[in-house]
N, C-alpha and C. Protein backbone atom coordinates (compact mmCIF):
# COMPACT_ATOMS: atom_id res chain seq x y z
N UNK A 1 0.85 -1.19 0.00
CA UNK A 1 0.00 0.00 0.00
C UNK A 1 0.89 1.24 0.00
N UNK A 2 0.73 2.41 -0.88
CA UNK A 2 1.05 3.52 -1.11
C UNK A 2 0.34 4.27 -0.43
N UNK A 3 0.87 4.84 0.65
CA UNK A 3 0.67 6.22 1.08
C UNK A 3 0.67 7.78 1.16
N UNK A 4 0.10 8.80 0.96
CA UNK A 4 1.01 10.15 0.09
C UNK A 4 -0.29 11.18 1.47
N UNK A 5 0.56 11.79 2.28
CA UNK A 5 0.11 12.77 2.83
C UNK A 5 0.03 14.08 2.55
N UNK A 6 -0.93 14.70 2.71
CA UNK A 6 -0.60 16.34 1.87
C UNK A 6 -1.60 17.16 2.90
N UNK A 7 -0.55 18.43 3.18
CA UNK A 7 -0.70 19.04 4.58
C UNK A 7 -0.53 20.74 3.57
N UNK A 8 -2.07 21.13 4.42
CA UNK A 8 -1.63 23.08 3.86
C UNK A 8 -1.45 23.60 5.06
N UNK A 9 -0.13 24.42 5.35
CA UNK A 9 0.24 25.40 6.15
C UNK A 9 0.32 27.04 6.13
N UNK A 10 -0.21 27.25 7.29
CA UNK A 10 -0.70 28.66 6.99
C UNK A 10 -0.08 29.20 8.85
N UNK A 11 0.90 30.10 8.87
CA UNK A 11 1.35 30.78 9.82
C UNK A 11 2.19 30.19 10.79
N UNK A 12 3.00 28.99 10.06
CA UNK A 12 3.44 27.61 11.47
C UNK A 12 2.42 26.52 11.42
N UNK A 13 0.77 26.69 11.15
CA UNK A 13 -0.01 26.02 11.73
C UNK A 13 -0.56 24.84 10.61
N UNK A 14 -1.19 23.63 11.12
CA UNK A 14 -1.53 22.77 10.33
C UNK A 14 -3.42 23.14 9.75
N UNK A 15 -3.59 23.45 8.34
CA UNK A 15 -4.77 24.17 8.29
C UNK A 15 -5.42 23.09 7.75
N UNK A 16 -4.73 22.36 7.33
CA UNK A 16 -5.94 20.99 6.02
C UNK A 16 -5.03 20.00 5.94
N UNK A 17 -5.75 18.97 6.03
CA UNK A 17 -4.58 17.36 5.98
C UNK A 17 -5.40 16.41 5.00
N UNK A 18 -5.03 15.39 4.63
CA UNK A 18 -5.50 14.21 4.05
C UNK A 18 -4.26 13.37 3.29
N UNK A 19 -5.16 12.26 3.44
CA UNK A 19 -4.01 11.42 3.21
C UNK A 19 -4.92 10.34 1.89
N UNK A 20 -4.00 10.01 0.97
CA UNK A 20 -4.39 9.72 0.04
C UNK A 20 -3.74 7.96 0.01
N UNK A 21 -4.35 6.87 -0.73
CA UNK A 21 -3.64 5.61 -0.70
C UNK A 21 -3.69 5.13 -2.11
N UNK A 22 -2.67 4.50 -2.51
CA UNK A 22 -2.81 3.70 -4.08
C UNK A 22 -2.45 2.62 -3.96
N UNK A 23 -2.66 1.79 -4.28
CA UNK A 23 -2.19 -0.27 -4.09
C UNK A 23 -2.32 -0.54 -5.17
N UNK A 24 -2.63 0.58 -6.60
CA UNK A 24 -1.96 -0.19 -7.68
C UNK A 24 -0.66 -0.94 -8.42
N UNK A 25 -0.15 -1.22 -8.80
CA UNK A 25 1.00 -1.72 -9.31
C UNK A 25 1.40 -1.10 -10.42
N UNK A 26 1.39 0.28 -10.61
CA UNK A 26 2.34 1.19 -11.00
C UNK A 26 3.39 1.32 -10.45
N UNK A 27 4.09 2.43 -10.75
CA UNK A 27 5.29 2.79 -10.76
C UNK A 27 5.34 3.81 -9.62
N UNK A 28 6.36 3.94 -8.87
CA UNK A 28 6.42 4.75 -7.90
C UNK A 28 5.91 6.41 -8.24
N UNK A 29 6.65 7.24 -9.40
CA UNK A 29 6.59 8.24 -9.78
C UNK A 29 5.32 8.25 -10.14
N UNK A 30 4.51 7.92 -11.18
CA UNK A 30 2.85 7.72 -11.04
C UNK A 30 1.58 7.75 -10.20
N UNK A 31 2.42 7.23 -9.03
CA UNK A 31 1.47 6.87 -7.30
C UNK A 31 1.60 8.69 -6.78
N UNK A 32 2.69 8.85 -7.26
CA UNK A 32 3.08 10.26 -5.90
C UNK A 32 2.33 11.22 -7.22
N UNK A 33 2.58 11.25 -8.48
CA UNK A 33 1.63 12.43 -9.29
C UNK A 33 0.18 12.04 -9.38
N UNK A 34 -0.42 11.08 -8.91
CA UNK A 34 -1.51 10.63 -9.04
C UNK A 34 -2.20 11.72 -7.63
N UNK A 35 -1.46 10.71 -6.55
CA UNK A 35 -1.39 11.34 -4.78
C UNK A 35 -1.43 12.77 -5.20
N UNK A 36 -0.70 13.91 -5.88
CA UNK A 36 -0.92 15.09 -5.44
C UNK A 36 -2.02 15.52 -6.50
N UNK A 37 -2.39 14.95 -7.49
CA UNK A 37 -3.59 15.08 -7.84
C UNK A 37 -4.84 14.83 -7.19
N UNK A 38 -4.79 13.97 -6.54
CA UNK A 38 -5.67 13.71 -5.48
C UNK A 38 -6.30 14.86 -4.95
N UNK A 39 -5.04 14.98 -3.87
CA UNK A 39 -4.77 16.13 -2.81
C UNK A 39 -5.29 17.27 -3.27
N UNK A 40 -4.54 17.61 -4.30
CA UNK A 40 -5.09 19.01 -5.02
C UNK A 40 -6.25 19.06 -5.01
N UNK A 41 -7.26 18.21 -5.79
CA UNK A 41 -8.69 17.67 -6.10
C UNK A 41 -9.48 18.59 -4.84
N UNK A 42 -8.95 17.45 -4.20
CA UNK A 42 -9.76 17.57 -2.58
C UNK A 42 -9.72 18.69 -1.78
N UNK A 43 -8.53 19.68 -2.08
CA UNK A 43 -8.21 20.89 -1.42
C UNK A 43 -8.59 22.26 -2.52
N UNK A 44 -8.79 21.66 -3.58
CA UNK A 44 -9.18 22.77 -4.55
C UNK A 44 -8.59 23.39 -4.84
N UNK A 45 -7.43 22.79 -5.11
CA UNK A 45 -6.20 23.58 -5.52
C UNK A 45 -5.94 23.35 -7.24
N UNK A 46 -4.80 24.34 -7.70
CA UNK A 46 -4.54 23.79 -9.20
C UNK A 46 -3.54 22.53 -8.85
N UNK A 47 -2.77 22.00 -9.97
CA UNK A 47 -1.66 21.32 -9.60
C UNK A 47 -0.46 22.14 -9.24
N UNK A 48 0.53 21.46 -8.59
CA UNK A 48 1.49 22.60 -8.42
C UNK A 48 2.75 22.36 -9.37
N UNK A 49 3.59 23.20 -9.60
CA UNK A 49 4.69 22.82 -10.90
C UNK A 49 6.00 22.51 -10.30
N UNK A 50 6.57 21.31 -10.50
CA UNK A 50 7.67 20.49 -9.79
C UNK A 50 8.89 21.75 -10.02
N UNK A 51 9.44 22.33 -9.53
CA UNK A 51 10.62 22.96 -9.64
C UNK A 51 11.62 22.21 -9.53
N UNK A 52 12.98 22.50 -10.06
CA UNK A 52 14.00 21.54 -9.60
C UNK A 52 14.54 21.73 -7.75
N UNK A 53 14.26 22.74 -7.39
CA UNK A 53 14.89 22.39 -5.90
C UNK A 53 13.69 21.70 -5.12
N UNK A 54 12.22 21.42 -5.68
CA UNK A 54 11.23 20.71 -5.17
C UNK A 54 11.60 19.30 -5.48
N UNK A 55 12.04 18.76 -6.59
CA UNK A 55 12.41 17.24 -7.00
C UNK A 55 13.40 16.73 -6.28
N UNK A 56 14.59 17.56 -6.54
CA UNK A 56 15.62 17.77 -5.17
C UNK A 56 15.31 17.07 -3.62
N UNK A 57 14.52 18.14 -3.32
CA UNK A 57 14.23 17.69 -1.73
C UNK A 57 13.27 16.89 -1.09
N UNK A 58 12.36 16.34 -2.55
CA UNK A 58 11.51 15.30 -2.62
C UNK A 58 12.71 13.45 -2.45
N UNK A 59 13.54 13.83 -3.42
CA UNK A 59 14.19 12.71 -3.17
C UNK A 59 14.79 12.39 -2.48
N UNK A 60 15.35 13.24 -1.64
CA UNK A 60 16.17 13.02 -0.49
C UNK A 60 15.60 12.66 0.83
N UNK A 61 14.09 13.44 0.73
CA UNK A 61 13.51 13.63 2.35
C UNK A 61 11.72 12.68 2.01
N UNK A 62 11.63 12.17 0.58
CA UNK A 62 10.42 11.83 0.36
C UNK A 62 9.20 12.56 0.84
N UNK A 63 9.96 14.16 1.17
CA UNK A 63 8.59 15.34 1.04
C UNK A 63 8.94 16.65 0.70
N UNK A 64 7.73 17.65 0.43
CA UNK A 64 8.60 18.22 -0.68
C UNK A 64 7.16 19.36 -0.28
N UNK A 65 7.66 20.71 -0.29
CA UNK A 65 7.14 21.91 0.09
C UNK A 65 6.77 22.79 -1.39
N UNK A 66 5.56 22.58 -1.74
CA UNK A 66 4.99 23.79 -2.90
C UNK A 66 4.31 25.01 -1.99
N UNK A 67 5.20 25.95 -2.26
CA UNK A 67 5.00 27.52 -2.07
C UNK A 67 4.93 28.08 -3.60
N UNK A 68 4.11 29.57 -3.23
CA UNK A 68 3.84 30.34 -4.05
C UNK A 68 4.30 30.46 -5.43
N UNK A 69 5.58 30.35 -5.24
CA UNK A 69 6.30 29.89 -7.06
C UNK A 69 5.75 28.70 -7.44
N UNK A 70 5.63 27.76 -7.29
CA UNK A 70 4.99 26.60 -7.51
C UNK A 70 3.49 26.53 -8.17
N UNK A 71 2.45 27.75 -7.56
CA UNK A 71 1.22 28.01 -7.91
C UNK A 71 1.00 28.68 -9.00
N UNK A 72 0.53 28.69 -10.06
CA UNK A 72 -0.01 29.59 -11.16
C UNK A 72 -0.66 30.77 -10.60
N UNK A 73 -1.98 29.63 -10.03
CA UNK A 73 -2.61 31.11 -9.25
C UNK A 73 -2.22 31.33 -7.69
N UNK A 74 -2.73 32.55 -7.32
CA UNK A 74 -2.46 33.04 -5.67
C UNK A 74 -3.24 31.87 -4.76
N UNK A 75 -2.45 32.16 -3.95
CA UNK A 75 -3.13 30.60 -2.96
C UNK A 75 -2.93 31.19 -1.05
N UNK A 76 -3.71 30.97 -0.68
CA UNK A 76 -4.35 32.02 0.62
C UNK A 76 -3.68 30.99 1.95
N UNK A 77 -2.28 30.00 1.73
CA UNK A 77 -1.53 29.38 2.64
C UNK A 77 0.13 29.88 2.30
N UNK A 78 0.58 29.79 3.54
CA UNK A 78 2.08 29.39 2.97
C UNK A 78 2.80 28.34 2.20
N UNK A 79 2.11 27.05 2.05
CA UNK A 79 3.04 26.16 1.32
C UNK A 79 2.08 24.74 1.36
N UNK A 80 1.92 23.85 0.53
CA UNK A 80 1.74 22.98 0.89
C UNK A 80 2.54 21.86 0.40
N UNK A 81 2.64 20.70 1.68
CA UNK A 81 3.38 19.75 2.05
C UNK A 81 2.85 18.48 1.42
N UNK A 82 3.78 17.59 0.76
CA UNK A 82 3.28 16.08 0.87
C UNK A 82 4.47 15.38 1.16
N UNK A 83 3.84 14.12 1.96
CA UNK A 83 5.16 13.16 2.28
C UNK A 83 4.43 12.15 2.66
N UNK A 84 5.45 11.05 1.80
CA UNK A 84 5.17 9.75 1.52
C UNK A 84 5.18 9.25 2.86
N UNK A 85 3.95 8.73 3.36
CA UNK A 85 4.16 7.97 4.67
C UNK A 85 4.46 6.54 4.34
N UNK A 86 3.57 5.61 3.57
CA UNK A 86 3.92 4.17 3.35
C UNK A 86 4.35 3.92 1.90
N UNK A 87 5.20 3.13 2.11
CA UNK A 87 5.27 2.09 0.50
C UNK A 87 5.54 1.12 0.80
N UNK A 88 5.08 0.23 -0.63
CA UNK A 88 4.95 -1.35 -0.65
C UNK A 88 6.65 -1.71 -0.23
C-alpha cells in the first residue's frame, strides 16, 4: 500500500490534511503524481509545478514543500506539504 500525505500550512499552523492511498502496481513516480492530484482535487487547488529544488528535496527527504512559485494562481496558505508515509 502507497501512502502520500498532503498538509496546507498557513502561519506555522496545520490548516488541512489528508491522506491519500494507491495499491496499484504502477510505478512509484505515477502513485506520488496521481497522490498530489488527489490532494489538489480535494483541497481545490490547481496542480502545483515540480521545480527543480522541489524534486531535489523530494528525493532526499520523500517530502517536498509547494510555495507560491509553484502556484499559477495566488493561494491564501504558505506552502503545501506532501510526504510519503507508506510504501509497498
Amino acid at each position: 500500500m502507497f501512502r502520500l500525505w498532503g498538509k496546507i500550512w498557513k502561519d506555522n499552523r496545520l490548516i488541512r490534511d489528508t491522506v491519500v492511498e494507491d495499491d496499484s502496481e504502477d510505478t512509484r513516480t505515477h502513485k506520488i503524481f496521481r497522490g498530489l492530484e488527489q490532494i489538489c482535487y480535494e483541497f481545490d487547488l490547481g496542480n502545483p509545478i515540480w521545480l527543480n529544488s522541489t524534486i531535489t528535496h523530494f528525493k532526499r527527504h520523500a517530502k517536498a514543500r509547494f510555495y507560491q512559485d509553484n502556484f499559477i494562481e495566488q493561494i491564501e496558505f504558505d506552502y503545501l506539504e506532501i510526504q510519503v508515509l507508506e510504501e509497498d
